[in-house]
C-alpha atoms as a PDB file:
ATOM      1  CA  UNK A   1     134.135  66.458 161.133  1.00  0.00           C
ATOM      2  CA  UNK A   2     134.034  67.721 157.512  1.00  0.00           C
ATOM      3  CA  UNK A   3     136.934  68.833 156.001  1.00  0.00           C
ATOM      4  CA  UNK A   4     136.227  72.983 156.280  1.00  0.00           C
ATOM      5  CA  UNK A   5     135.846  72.334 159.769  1.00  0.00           C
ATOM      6  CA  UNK A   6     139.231  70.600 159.908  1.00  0.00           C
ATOM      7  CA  UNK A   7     140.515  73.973 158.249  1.00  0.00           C
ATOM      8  CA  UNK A   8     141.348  72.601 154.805  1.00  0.00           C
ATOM      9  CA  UNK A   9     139.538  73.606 151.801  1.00  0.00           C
ATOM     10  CA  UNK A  10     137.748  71.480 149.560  1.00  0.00           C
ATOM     11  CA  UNK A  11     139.217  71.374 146.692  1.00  0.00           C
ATOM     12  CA  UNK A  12     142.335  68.905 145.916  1.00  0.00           C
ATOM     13  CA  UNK A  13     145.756  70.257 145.101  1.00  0.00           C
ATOM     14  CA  UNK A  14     147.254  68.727 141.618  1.00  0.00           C
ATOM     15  CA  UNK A  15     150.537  66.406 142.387  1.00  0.00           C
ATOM     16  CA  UNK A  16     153.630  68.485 140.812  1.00  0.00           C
ATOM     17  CA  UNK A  17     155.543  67.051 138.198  1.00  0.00           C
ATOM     18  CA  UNK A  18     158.395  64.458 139.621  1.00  0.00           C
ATOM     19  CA  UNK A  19     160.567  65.948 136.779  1.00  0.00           C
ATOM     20  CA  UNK A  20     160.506  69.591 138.099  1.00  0.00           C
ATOM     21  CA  UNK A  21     161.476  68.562 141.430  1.00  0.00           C
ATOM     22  CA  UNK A  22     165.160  69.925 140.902  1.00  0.00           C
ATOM     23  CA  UNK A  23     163.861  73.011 139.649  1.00  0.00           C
ATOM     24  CA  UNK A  24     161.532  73.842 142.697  1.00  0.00           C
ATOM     25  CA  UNK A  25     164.594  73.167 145.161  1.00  0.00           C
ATOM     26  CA  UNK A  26     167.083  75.581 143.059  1.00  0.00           C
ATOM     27  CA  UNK A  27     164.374  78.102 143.363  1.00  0.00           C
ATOM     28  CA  UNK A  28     164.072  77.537 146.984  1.00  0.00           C
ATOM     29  CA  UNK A  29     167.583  77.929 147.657  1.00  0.00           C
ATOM     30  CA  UNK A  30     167.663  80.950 145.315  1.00  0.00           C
ATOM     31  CA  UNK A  31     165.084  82.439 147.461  1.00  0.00           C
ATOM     32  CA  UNK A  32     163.120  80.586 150.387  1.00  0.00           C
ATOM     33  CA  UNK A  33     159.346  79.481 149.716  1.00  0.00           C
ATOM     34  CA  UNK A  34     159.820  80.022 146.070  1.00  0.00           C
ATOM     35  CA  UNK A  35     159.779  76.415 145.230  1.00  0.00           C
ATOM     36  CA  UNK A  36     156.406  76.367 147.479  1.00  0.00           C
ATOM     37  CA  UNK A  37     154.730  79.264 145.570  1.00  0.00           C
ATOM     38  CA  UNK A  38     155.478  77.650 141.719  1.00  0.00           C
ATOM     39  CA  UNK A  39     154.503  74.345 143.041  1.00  0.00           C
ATOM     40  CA  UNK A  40     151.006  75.877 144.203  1.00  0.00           C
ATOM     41  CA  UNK A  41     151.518  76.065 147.685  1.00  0.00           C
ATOM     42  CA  UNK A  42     151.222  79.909 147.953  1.00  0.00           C
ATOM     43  CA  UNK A  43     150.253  80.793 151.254  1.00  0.00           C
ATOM     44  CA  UNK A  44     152.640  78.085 152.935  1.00  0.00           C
ATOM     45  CA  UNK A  45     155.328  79.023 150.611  1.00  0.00           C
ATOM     46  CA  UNK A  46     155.118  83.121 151.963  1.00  0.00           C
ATOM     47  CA  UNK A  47     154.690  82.064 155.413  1.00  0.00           C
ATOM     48  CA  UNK A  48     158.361  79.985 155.305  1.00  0.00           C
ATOM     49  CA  UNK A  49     159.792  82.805 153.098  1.00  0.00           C
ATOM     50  CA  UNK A  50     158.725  85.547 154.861  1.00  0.00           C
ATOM     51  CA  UNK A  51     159.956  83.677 158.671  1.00  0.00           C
ATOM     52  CA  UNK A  52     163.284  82.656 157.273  1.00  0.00           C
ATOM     53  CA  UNK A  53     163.902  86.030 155.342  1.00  0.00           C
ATOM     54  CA  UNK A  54     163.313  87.691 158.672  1.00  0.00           C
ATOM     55  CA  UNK A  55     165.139  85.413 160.856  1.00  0.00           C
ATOM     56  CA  UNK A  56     168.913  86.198 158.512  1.00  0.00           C
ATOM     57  CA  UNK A  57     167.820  89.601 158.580  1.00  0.00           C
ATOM     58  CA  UNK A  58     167.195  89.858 161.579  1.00  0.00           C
ATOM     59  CA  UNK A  59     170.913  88.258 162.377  1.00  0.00           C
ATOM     60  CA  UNK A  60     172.578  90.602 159.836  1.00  0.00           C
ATOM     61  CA  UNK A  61     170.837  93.519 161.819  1.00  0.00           C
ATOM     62  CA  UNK A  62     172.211  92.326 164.865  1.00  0.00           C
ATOM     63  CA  UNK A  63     175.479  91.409 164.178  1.00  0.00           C
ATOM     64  CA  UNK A  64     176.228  93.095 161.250  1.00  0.00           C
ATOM     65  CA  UNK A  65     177.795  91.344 157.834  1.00  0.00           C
ATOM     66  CA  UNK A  66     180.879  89.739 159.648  1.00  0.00           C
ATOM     67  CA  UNK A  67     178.391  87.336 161.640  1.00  0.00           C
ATOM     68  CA  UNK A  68     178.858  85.290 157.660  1.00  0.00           C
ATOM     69  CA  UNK A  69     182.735  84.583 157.778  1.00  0.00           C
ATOM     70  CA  UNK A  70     184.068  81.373 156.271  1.00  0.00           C
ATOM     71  CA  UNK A  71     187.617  81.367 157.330  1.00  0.00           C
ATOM     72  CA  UNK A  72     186.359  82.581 161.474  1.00  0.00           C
ATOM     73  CA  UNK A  73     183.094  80.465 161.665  1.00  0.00           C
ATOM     74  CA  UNK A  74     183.191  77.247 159.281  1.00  0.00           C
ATOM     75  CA  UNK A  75     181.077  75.545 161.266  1.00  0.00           C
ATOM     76  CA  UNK A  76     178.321  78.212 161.261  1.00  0.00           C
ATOM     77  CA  UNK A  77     179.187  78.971 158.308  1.00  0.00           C
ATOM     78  CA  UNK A  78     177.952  75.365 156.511  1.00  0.00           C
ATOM     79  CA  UNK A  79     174.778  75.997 158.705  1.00  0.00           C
ATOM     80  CA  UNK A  80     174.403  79.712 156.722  1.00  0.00           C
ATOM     81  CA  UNK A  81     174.966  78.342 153.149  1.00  0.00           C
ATOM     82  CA  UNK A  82     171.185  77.219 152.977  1.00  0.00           C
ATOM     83  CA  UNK A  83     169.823  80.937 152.978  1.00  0.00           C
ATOM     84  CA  UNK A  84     171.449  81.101 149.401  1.00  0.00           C
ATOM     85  CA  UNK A  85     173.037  83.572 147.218  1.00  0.00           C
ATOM     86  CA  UNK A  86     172.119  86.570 149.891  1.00  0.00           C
ATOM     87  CA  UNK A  87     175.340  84.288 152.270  1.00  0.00           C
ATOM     88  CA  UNK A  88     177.923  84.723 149.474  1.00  0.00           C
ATOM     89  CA  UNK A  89     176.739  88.832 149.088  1.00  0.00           C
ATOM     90  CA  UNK A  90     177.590  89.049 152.473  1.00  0.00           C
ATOM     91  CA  UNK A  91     180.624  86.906 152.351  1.00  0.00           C
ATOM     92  CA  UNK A  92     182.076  89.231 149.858  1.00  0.00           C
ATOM     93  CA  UNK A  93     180.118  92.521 151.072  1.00  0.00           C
ATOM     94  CA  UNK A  94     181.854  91.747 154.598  1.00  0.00           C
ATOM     95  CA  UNK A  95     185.126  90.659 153.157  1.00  0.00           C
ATOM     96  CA  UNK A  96     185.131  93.763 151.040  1.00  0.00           C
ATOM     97  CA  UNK A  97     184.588  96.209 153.928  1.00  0.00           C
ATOM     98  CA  UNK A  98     187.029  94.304 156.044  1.00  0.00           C
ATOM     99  CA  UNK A  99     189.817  94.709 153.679  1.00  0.00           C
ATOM    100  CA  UNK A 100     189.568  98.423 153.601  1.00  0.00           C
ATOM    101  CA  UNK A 101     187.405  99.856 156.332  1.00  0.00           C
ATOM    102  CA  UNK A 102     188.331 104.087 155.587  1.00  0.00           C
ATOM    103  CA  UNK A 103     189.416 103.865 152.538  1.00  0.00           C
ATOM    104  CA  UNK A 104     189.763 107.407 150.307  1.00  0.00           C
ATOM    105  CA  UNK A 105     186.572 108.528 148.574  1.00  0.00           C
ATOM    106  CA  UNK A 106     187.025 107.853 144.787  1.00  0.00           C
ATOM    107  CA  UNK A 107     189.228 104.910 144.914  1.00  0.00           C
ATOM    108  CA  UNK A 108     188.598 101.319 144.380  1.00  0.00           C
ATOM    109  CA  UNK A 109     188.067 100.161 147.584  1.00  0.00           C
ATOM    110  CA  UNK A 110     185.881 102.501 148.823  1.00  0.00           C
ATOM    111  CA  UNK A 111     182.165 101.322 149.182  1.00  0.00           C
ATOM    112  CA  UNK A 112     180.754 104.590 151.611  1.00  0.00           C
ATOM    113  CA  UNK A 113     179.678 107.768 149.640  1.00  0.00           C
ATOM    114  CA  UNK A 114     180.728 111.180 150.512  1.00  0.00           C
ATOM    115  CA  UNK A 115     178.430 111.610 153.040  1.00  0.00           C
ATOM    116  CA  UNK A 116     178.125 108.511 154.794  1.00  0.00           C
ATOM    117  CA  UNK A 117     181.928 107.776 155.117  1.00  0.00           C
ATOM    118  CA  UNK A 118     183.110 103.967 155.279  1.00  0.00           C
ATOM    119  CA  UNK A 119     183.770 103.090 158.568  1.00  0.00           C
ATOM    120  CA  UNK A 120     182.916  99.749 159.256  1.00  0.00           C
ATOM    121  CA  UNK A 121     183.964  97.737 162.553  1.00  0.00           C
ATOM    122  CA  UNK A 122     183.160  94.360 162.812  1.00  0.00           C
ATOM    123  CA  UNK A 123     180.553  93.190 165.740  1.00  0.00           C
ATOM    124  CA  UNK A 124     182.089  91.461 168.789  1.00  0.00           C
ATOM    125  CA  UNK A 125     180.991  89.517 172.084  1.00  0.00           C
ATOM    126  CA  UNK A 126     176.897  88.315 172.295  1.00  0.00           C
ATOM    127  CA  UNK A 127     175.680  90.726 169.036  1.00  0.00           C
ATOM    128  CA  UNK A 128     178.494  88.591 167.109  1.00  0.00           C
ATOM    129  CA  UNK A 129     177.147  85.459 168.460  1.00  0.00           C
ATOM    130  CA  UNK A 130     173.506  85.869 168.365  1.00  0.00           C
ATOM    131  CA  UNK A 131     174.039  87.375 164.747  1.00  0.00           C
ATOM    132  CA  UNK A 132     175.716  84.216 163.845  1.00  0.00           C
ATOM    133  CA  UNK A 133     173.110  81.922 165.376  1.00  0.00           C
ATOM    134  CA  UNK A 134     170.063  83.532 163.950  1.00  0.00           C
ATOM    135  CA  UNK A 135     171.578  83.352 160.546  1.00  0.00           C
ATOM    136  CA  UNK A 136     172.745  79.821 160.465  1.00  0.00           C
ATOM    137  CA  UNK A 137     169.240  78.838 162.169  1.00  0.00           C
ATOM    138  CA  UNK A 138     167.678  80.175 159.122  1.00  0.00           C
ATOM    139  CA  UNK A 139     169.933  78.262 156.789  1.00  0.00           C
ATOM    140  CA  UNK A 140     169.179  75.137 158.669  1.00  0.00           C
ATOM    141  CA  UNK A 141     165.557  75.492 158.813  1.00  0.00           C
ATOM    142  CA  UNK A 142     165.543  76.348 154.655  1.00  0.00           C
ATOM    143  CA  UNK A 143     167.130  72.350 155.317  1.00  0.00           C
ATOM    144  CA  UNK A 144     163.595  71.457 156.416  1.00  0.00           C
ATOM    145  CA  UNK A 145     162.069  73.039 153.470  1.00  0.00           C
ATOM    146  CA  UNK A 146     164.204  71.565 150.842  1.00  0.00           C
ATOM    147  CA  UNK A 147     162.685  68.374 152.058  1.00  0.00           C
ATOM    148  CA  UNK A 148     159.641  69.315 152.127  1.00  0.00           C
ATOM    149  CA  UNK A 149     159.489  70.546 148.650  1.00  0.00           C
ATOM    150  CA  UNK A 150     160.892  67.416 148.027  1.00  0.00           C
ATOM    151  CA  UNK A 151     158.662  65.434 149.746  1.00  0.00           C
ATOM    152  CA  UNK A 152     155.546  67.403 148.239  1.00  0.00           C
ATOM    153  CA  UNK A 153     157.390  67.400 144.782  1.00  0.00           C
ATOM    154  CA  UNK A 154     157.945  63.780 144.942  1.00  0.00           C
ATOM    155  CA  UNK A 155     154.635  62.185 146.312  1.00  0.00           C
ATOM    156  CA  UNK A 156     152.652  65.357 146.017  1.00  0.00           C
ATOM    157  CA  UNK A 157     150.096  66.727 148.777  1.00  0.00           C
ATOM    158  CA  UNK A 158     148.817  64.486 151.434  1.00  0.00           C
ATOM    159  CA  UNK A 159     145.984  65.496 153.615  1.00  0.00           C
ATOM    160  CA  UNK A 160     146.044  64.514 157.702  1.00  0.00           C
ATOM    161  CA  UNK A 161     143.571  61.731 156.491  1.00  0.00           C
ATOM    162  CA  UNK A 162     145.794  60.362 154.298  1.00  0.00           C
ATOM    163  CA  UNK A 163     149.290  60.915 156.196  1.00  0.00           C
ATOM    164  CA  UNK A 164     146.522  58.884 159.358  1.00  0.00           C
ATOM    165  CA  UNK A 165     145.516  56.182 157.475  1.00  0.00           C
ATOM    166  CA  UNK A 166     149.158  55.652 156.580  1.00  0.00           C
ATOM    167  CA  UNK A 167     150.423  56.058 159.767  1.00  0.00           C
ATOM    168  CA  UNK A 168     147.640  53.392 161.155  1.00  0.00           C
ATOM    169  CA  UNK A 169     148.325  50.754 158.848  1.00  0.00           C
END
Protein backbone atom coordinates (compact mmCIF):
# COMPACT_ATOMS: atom_id res chain seq x y z
CA UNK A 1 0.00 0.00 0.00
CA UNK A 2 1.66 3.36 -0.81
CA UNK A 3 1.46 5.97 1.44
CA UNK A 4 -1.52 8.24 -0.50
CA UNK A 5 -3.43 5.24 -0.34
CA UNK A 6 -2.88 4.97 3.41
CA UNK A 7 -4.29 8.68 3.42
CA UNK A 8 -1.07 10.48 4.33
CA UNK A 9 0.62 12.76 2.04
CA UNK A 10 3.96 12.48 0.81
CA UNK A 11 5.79 14.87 1.98
CA UNK A 12 7.54 14.71 5.63
CA UNK A 13 6.60 17.12 8.37
CA UNK A 14 9.85 19.03 9.95
CA UNK A 15 10.39 17.91 13.85
CA UNK A 16 9.52 21.24 15.98
CA UNK A 17 12.03 22.71 18.01
CA UNK A 18 12.38 20.83 21.64
CA UNK A 19 12.96 24.42 22.97
CA UNK A 20 9.51 25.81 21.89
CA UNK A 21 7.74 23.05 23.43
CA UNK A 22 6.55 25.33 26.44
CA UNK A 23 5.49 27.85 24.14
CA UNK A 24 3.17 25.56 21.95
CA UNK A 25 1.42 24.23 25.27
CA UNK A 26 0.79 27.98 26.68
CA UNK A 27 -0.74 28.63 23.36
CA UNK A 28 -2.82 25.60 23.57
CA UNK A 29 -4.14 26.36 26.83
CA UNK A 30 -4.63 29.99 25.75
CA UNK A 31 -6.74 28.70 23.04
CA UNK A 32 -7.16 24.88 22.02
CA UNK A 33 -5.30 23.58 18.74
CA UNK A 34 -3.21 26.66 18.70
CA UNK A 35 -0.10 24.92 19.71
CA UNK A 36 -1.08 22.35 16.74
CA UNK A 37 -1.50 25.10 14.07
CA UNK A 38 2.19 27.01 14.94
CA UNK A 39 3.74 23.67 15.17
CA UNK A 40 2.44 22.85 11.49
CA UNK A 41 -0.21 20.63 12.23
CA UNK A 42 -3.03 22.84 10.77
CA UNK A 43 -5.78 20.78 9.87
CA UNK A 44 -5.46 18.51 13.13
CA UNK A 45 -4.94 21.53 15.17
CA UNK A 46 -8.71 23.14 13.81
CA UNK A 47 -10.30 19.89 14.04
CA UNK A 48 -9.38 19.66 18.15
CA UNK A 49 -10.05 23.44 18.43
CA UNK A 50 -13.01 23.65 16.72
CA UNK A 51 -14.57 20.08 18.81
CA UNK A 52 -13.43 21.35 22.15
CA UNK A 53 -14.54 25.08 21.50
CA UNK A 54 -17.92 23.61 20.72
CA UNK A 55 -18.16 21.10 23.36
CA UNK A 56 -17.70 24.33 26.47
CA UNK A 57 -19.94 26.17 24.38
CA UNK A 58 -22.10 24.03 23.98
CA UNK A 59 -22.16 23.47 28.06
CA UNK A 60 -22.30 27.26 28.68
CA UNK A 61 -25.43 27.23 26.30
CA UNK A 62 -26.94 24.68 28.24
CA UNK A 63 -26.37 25.50 31.56
CA UNK A 64 -25.63 28.88 31.48
CA UNK A 65 -22.28 30.62 33.20
CA UNK A 66 -22.93 29.16 36.78
CA UNK A 67 -22.23 25.50 35.36
CA UNK A 68 -18.11 27.14 36.08
CA UNK A 69 -18.34 27.69 39.98
CA UNK A 70 -15.27 27.07 42.11
CA UNK A 71 -16.59 27.31 45.56
CA UNK A 72 -20.11 24.79 44.37
CA UNK A 73 -18.23 22.37 41.96
CA UNK A 74 -14.34 22.03 42.84
CA UNK A 75 -14.19 18.92 41.56
CA UNK A 76 -15.59 19.87 38.11
CA UNK A 77 -14.21 22.71 38.43
CA UNK A 78 -10.23 21.31 38.23
CA UNK A 79 -11.68 19.27 35.23
CA UNK A 80 -12.83 22.97 33.53
CA UNK A 81 -9.47 24.79 34.17
CA UNK A 82 -7.95 23.13 30.94
CA UNK A 83 -10.32 25.14 28.49
CA UNK A 84 -8.21 28.25 29.65
CA UNK A 85 -8.67 31.84 30.18
CA UNK A 86 -12.48 31.61 28.62
CA UNK A 87 -13.07 29.35 32.59
CA UNK A 88 -11.86 32.34 34.65
CA UNK A 89 -14.26 34.93 32.21
CA UNK A 90 -16.91 32.90 33.24
CA UNK A 91 -15.83 32.46 36.77
CA UNK A 92 -15.96 36.14 37.20
CA UNK A 93 -18.78 36.84 34.42
CA UNK A 94 -20.98 34.32 36.62
CA UNK A 95 -19.76 35.56 39.93
CA UNK A 96 -20.45 39.07 38.77
CA UNK A 97 -24.08 38.44 37.75
CA UNK A 98 -24.63 36.39 40.84
CA UNK A 99 -23.72 39.12 43.14
CA UNK A 100 -26.22 41.49 41.74
CA UNK A 101 -28.76 39.87 39.49
CA UNK A 102 -31.35 43.38 38.97
CA UNK A 103 -29.25 45.71 39.80
CA UNK A 104 -30.23 49.68 38.82
CA UNK A 105 -29.27 50.74 35.29
CA UNK A 106 -26.24 53.13 35.60
CA UNK A 107 -24.64 51.76 38.61
CA UNK A 108 -21.65 49.65 39.09
CA UNK A 109 -22.99 46.48 39.24
CA UNK A 110 -25.13 46.49 36.55
CA UNK A 111 -23.94 44.43 33.44
CA UNK A 112 -27.68 44.41 31.30
CA UNK A 113 -28.35 47.56 29.11
CA UNK A 114 -31.51 49.43 29.11
CA UNK A 115 -33.19 47.26 27.03
CA UNK A 116 -32.20 43.93 27.87
CA UNK A 117 -32.54 44.30 31.72
CA UNK A 118 -30.19 42.06 34.05
CA UNK A 119 -31.98 39.34 35.24
CA UNK A 120 -29.99 36.46 35.54
CA UNK A 121 -31.05 33.11 37.45
CA UNK A 122 -28.74 30.53 37.77
CA UNK A 123 -29.53 26.96 35.94
CA UNK A 124 -30.71 24.11 38.20
CA UNK A 125 -31.46 20.20 38.07
CA UNK A 126 -30.10 18.13 34.59
CA UNK A 127 -29.31 21.66 32.40
CA UNK A 128 -26.94 22.44 35.55
CA UNK A 129 -25.47 19.09 35.38
CA UNK A 130 -25.09 18.40 31.80
CA UNK A 131 -23.71 22.09 31.51
CA UNK A 132 -21.15 21.17 34.00
CA UNK A 133 -20.19 17.87 32.39
CA UNK A 134 -19.81 19.07 28.88
CA UNK A 135 -17.57 21.80 30.07
CA UNK A 136 -15.24 19.91 32.27
CA UNK A 137 -15.16 17.08 29.41
CA UNK A 138 -13.71 19.67 27.24
CA UNK A 139 -11.12 20.74 29.77
CA UNK A 140 -10.13 17.17 30.20
CA UNK A 141 -9.88 16.28 26.68
CA UNK A 142 -7.58 19.79 26.02
CA UNK A 143 -5.51 17.19 28.83
CA UNK A 144 -5.07 14.84 25.87
CA UNK A 145 -3.87 17.53 23.67
CA UNK A 146 -1.36 19.05 25.91
CA UNK A 147 0.27 15.70 25.58
CA UNK A 148 0.07 15.40 22.42
CA UNK A 149 1.66 18.63 21.58
CA UNK A 150 4.05 17.45 23.83
CA UNK A 151 4.60 14.32 22.49
CA UNK A 152 4.79 15.79 18.80
CA UNK A 153 6.90 18.77 20.23
CA UNK A 154 9.22 16.48 21.90
CA UNK A 155 9.92 13.55 19.40
CA UNK A 156 8.24 15.24 16.50
CA UNK A 157 5.79 13.44 13.90
CA UNK A 158 5.71 9.75 13.63
CA UNK A 159 3.95 8.05 10.83
CA UNK A 160 1.78 4.53 11.56
CA UNK A 161 4.98 2.91 9.99
CA UNK A 162 7.09 4.21 12.32
CA UNK A 163 4.81 4.19 15.62
CA UNK A 164 4.48 -0.14 13.92
CA UNK A 165 7.84 -0.82 13.65
CA UNK A 166 8.23 0.49 17.18
CA UNK A 167 5.52 -1.16 18.53
CA UNK A 168 6.87 -4.64 16.86
CA UNK A 169 10.21 -4.51 18.13
Amino acid sequence: MTKSQAGQTSEKKSTPEPGMVPIYLGLTWLCPGLGHVLMGDVRRGLILGITIWSLFLSGLLIGGVGVVDSKLNRAWFLGQLPNGPAVILAVVRGKTMMANPNAKVGTDSYLGTPDVPNDYEPSFGRPNEIGILYTALAGLLNLFIFYDVFDRGTYGHRGSQESAQEASA
